[in-house]
PDB file of N, CA and C in Angstrom:
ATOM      1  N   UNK A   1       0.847  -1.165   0.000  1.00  0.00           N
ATOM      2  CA  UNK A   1       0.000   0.000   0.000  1.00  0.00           C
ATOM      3  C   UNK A   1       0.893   1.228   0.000  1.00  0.00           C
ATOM      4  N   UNK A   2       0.976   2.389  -0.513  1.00  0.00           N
ATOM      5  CA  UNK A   2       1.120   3.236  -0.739  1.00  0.00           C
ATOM      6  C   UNK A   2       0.110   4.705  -0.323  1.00  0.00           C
ATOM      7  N   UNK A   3       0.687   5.487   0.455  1.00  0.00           N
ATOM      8  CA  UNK A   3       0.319   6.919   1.154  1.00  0.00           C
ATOM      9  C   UNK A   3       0.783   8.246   0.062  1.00  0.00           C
ATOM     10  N   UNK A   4      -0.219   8.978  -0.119  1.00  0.00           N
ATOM     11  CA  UNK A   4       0.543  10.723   0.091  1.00  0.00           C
ATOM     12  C   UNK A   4       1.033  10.777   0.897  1.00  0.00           C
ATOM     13  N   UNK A   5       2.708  11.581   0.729  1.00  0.00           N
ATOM     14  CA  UNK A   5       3.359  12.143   2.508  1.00  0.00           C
ATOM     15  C   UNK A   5       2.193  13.483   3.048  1.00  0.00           C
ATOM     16  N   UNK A   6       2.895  13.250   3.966  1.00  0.00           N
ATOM     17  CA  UNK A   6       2.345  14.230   5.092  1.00  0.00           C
ATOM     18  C   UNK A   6       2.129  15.373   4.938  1.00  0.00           C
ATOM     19  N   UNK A   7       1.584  16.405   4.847  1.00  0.00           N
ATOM     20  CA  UNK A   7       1.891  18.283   4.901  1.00  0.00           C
ATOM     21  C   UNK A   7       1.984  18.607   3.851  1.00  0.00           C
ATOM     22  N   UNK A   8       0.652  18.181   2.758  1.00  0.00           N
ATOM     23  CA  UNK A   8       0.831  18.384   1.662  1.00  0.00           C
ATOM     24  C   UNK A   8      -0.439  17.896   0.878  1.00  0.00           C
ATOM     25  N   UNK A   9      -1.174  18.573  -0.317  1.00  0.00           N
ATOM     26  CA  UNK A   9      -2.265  18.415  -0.661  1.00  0.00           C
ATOM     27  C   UNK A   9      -2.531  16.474  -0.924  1.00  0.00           C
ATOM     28  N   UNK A  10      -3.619  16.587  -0.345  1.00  0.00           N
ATOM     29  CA  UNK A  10      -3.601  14.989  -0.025  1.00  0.00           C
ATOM     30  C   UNK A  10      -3.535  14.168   0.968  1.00  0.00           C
ATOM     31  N   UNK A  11      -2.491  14.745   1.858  1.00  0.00           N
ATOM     32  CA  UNK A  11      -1.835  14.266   2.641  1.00  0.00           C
ATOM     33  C   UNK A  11      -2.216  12.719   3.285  1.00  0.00           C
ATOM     34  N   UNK A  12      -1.813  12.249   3.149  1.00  0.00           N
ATOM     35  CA  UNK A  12      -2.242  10.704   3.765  1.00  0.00           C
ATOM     36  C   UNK A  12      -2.806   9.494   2.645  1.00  0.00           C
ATOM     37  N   UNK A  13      -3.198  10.464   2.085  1.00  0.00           N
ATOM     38  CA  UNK A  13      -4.809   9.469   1.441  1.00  0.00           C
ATOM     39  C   UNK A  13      -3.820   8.371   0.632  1.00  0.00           C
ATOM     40  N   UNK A  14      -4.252   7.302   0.782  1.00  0.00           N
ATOM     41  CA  UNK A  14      -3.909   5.698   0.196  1.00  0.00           C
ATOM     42  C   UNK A  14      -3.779   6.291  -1.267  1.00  0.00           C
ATOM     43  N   UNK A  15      -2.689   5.527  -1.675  1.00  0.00           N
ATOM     44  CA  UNK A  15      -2.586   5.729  -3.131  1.00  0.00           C
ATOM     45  C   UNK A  15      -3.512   4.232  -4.113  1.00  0.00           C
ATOM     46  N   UNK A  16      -3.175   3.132  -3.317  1.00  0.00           N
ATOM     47  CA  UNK A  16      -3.654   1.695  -4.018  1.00  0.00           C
ATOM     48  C   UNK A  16      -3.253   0.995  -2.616  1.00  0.00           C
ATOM     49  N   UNK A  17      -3.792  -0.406  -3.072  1.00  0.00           N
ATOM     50  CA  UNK A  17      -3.697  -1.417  -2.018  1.00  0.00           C
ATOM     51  C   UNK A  17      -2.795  -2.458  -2.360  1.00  0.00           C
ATOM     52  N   UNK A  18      -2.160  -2.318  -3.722  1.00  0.00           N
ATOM     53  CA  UNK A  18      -0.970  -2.788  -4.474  1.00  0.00           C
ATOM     54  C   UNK A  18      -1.890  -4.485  -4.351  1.00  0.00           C
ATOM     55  N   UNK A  19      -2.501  -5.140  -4.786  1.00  0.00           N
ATOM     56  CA  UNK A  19      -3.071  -6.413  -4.939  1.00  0.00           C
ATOM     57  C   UNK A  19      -3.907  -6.984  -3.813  1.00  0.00           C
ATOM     58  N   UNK A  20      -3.830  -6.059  -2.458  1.00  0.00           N
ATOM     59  CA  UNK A  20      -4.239  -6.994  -1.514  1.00  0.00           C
ATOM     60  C   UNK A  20      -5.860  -6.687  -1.212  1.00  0.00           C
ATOM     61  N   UNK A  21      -6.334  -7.225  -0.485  1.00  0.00           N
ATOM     62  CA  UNK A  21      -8.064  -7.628  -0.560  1.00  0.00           C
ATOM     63  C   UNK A  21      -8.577  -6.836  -0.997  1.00  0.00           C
ATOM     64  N   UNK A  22      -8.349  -5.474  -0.411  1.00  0.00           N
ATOM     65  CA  UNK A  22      -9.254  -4.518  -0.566  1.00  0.00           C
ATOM     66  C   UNK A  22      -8.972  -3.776  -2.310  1.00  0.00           C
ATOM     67  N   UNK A  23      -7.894  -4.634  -3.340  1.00  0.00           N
ATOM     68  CA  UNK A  23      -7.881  -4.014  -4.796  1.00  0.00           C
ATOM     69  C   UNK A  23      -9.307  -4.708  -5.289  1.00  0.00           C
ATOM     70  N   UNK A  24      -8.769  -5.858  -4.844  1.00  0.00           N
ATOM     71  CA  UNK A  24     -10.322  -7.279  -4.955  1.00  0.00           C
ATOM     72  C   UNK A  24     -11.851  -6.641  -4.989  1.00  0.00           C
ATOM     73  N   UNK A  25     -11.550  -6.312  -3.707  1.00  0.00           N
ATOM     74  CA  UNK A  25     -12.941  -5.822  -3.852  1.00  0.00           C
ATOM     75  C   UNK A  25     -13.545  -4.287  -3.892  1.00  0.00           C
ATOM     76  N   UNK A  26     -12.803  -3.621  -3.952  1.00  0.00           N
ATOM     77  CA  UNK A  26     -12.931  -2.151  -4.826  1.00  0.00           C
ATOM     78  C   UNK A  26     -11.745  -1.549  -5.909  1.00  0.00           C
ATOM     79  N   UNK A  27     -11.788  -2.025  -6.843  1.00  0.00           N
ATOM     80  CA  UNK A  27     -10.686  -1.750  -7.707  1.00  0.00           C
ATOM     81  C   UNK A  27     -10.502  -0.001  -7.728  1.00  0.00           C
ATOM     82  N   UNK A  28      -9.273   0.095  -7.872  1.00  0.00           N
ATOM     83  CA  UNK A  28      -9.080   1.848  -7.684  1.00  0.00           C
ATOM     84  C   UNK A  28      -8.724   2.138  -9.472  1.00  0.00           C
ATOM     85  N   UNK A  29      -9.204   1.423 -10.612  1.00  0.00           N
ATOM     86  CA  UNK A  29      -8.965   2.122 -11.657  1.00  0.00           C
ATOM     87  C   UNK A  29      -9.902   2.792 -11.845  1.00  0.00           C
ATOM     88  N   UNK A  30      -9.243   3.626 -12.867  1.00  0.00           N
ATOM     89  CA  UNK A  30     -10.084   5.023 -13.090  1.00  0.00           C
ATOM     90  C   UNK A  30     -11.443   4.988 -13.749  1.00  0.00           C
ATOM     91  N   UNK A  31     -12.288   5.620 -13.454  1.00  0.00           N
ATOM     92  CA  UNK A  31     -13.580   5.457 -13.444  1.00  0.00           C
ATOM     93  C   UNK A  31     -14.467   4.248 -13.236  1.00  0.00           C
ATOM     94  N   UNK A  32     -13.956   3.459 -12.386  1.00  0.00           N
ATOM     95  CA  UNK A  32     -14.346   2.893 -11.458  1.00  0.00           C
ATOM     96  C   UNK A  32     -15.402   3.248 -10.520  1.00  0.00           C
ATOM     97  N   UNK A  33     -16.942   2.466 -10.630  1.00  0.00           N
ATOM     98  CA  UNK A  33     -17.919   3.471  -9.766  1.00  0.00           C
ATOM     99  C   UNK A  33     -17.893   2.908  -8.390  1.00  0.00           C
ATOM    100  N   UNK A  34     -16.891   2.161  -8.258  1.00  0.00           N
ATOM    101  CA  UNK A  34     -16.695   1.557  -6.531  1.00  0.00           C
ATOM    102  C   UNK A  34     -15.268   2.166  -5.919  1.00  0.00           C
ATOM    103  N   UNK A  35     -15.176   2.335  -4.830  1.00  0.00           N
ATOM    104  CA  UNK A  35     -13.558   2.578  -4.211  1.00  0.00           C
ATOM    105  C   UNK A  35     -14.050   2.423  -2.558  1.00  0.00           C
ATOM    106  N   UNK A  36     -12.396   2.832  -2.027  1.00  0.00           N
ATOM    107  CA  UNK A  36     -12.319   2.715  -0.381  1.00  0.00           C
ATOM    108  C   UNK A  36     -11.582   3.786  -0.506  1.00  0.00           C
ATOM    109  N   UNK A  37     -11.623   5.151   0.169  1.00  0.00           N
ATOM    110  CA  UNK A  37     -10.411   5.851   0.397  1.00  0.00           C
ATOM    111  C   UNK A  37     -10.370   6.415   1.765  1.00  0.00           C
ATOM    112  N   UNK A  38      -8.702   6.316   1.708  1.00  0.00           N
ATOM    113  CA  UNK A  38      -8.448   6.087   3.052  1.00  0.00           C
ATOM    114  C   UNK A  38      -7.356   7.198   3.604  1.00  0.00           C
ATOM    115  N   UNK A  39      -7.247   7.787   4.363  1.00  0.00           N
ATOM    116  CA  UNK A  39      -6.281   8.922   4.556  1.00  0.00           C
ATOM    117  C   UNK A  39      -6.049   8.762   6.090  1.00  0.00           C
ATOM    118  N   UNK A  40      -4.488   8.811   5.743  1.00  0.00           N
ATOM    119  CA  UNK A  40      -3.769   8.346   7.501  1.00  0.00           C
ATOM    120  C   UNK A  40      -3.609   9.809   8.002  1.00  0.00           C
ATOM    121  N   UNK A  41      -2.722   9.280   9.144  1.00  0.00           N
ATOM    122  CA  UNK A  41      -1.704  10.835   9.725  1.00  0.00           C
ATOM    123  C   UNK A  41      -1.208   9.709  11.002  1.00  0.00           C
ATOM    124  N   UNK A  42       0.207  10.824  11.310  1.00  0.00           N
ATOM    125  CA  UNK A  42       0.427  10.600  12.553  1.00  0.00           C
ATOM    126  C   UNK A  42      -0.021  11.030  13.754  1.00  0.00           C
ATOM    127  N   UNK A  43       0.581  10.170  14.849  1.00  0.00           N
ATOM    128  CA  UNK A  43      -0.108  10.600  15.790  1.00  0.00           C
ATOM    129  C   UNK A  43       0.369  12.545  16.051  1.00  0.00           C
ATOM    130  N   UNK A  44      -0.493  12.965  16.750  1.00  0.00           N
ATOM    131  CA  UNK A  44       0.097  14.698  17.348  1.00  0.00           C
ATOM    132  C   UNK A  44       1.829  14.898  17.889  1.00  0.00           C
ATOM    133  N   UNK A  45       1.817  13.720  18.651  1.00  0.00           N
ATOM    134  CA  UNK A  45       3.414  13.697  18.912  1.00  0.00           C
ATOM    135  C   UNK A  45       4.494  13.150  18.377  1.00  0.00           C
ATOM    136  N   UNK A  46       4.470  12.111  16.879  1.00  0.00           N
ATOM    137  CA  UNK A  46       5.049  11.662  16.430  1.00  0.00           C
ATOM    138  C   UNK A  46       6.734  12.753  16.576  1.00  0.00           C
ATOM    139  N   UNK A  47       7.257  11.555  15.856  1.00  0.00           N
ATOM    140  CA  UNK A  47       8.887  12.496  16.109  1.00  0.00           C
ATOM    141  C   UNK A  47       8.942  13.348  15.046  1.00  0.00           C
ATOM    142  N   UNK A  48       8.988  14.323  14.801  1.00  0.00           N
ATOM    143  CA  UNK A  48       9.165  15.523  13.379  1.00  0.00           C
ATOM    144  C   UNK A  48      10.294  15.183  12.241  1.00  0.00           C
ATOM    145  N   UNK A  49      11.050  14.779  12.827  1.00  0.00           N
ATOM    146  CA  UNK A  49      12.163  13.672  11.868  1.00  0.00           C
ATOM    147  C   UNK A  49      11.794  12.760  11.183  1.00  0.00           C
ATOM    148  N   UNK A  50      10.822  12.183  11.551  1.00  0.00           N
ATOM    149  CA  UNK A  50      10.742  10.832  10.834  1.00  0.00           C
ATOM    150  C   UNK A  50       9.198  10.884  10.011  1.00  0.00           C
ATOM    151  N   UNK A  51       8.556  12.237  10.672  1.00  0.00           N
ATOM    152  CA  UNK A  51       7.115  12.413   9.677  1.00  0.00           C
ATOM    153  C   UNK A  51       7.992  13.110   8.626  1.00  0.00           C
ATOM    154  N   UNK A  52       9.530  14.174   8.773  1.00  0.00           N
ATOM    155  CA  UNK A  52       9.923  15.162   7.169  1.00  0.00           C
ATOM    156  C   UNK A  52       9.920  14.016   6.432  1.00  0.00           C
ATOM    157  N   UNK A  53      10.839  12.891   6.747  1.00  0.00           N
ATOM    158  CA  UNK A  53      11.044  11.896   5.983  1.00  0.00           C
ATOM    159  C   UNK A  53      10.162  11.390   5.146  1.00  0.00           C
ATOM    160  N   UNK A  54       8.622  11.185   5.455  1.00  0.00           N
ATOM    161  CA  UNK A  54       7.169  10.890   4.245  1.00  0.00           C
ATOM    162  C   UNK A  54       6.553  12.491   4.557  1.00  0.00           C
ATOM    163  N   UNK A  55       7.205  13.095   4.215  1.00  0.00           N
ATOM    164  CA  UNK A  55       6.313  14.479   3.706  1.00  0.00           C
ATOM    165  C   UNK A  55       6.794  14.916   2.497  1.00  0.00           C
ATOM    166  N   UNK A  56       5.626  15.433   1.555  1.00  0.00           N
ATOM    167  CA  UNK A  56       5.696  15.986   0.644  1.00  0.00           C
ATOM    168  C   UNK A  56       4.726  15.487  -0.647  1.00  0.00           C
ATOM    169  N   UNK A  57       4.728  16.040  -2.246  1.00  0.00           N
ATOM    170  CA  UNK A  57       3.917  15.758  -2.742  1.00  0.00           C
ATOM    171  C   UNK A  57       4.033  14.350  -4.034  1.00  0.00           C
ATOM    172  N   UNK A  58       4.363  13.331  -3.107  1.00  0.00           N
ATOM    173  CA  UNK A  58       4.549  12.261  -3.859  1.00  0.00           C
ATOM    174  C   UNK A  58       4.112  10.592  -2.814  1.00  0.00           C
ATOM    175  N   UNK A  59       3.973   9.735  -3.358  1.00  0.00           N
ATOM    176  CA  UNK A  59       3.698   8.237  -2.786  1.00  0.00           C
ATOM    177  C   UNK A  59       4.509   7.010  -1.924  1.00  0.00           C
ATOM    178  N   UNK A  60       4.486   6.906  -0.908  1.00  0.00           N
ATOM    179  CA  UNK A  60       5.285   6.739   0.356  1.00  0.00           C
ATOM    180  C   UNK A  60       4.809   4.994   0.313  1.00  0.00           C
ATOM    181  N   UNK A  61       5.882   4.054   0.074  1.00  0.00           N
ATOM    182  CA  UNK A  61       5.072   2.800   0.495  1.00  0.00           C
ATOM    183  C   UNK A  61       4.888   2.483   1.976  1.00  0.00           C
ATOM    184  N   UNK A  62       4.310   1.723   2.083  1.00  0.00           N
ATOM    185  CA  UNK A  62       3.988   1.149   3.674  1.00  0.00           C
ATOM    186  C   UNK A  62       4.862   0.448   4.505  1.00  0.00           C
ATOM    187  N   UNK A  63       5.785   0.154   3.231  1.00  0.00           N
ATOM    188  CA  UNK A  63       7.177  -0.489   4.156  1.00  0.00           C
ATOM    189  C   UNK A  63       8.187   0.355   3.796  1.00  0.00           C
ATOM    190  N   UNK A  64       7.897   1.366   3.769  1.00  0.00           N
ATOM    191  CA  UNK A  64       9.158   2.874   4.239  1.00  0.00           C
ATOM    192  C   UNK A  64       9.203   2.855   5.429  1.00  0.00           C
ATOM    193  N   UNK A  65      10.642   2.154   5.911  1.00  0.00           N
ATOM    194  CA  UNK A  65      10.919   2.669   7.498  1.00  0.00           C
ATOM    195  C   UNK A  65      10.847   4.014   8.411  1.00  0.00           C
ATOM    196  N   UNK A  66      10.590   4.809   7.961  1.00  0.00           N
ATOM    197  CA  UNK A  66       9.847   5.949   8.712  1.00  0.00           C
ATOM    198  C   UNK A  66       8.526   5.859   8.965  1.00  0.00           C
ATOM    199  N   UNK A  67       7.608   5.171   7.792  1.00  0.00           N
ATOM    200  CA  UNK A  67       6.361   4.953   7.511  1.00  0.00           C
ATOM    201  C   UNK A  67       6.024   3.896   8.669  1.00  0.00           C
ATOM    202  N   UNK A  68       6.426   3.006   8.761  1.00  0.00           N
ATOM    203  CA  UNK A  68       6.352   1.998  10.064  1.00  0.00           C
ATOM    204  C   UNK A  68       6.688   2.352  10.941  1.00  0.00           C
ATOM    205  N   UNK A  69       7.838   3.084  11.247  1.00  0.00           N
ATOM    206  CA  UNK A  69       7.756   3.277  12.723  1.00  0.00           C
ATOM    207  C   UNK A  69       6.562   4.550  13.045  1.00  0.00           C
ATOM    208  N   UNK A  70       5.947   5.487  12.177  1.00  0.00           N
ATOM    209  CA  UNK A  70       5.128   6.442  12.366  1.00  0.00           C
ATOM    210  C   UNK A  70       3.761   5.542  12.994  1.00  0.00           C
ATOM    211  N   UNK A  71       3.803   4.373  12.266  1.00  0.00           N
ATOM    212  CA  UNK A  71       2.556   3.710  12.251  1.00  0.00           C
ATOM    213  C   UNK A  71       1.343   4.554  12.220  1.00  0.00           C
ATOM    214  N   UNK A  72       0.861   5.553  11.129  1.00  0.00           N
ATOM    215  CA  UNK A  72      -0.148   6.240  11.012  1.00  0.00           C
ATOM    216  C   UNK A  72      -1.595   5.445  11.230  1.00  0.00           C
ATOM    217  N   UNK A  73      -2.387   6.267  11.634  1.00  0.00           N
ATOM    218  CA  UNK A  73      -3.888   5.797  12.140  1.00  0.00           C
ATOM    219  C   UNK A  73      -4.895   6.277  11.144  1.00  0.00           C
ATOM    220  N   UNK A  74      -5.509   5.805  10.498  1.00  0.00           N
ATOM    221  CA  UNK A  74      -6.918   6.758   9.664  1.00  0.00           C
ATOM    222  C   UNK A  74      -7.839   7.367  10.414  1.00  0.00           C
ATOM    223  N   UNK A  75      -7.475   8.881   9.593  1.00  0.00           N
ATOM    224  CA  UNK A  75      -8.833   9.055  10.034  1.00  0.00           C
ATOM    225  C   UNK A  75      -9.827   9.906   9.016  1.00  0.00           C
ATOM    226  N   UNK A  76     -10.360   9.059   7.987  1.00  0.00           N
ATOM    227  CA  UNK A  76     -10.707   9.981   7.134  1.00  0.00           C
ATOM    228  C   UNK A  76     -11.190   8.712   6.478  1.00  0.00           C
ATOM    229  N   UNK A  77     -12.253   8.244   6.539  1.00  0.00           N
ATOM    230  CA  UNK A  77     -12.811   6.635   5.662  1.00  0.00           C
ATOM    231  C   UNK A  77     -13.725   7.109   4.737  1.00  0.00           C
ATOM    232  N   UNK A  78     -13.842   7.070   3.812  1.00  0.00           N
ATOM    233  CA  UNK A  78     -15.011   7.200   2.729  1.00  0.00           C
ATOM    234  C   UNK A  78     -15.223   5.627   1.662  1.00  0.00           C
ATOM    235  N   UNK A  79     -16.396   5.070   1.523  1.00  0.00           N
ATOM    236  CA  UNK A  79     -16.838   3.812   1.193  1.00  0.00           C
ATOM    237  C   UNK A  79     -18.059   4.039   0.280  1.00  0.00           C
ATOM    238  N   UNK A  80     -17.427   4.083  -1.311  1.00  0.00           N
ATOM    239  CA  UNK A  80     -18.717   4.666  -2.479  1.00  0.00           C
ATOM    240  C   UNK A  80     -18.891   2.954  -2.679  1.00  0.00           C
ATOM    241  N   UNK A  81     -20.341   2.167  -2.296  1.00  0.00           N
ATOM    242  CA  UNK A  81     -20.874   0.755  -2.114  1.00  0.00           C
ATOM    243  C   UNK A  81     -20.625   0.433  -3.424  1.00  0.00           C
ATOM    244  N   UNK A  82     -20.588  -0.775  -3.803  1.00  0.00           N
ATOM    245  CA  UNK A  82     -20.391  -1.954  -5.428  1.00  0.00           C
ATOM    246  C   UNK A  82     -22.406  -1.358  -5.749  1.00  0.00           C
TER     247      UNK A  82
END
């Protein structure tokens, strides 16, 4: 899975689910009338070092070691039904 970095238009929101369940069952191609979107963040106190590290305006995978240790939380769910 893949994130927008942080502090930056977007910020968070899932880019794809790169094959796993949730491509299955809401495919994210384009014009697609189903999706899941999902937008993280860190917590308020995260370390500021390691959120610069996924900030900015490009796609952060989920196994970016900054990205894991941030362990971001969603909070921003939107679910357009099949």
């Amino acid at each position: 899975m893949g994130s927008m970095g942080f502090h930056f238009d977007y910020a968070g929101t899932v880019d794809g689910w790169e094959g796993g369940r949730l491509d299955q069952h809401w495919p994210t191609n384009p014009g697609s009338p189903h999706f899941v979107w999902l937008r993280l963040r860190p917590d308020s106190g995260a370390n500021d070092d390691l959120v610069g590290k996924v900030t900015g305006d490009r796609v952060f995978s989920s196994a970016d070691a900054a990205m894991r240790q941030l362990n971001p939380k969603v909070y921003d769910l939107f679910v357009l039904p099949r």
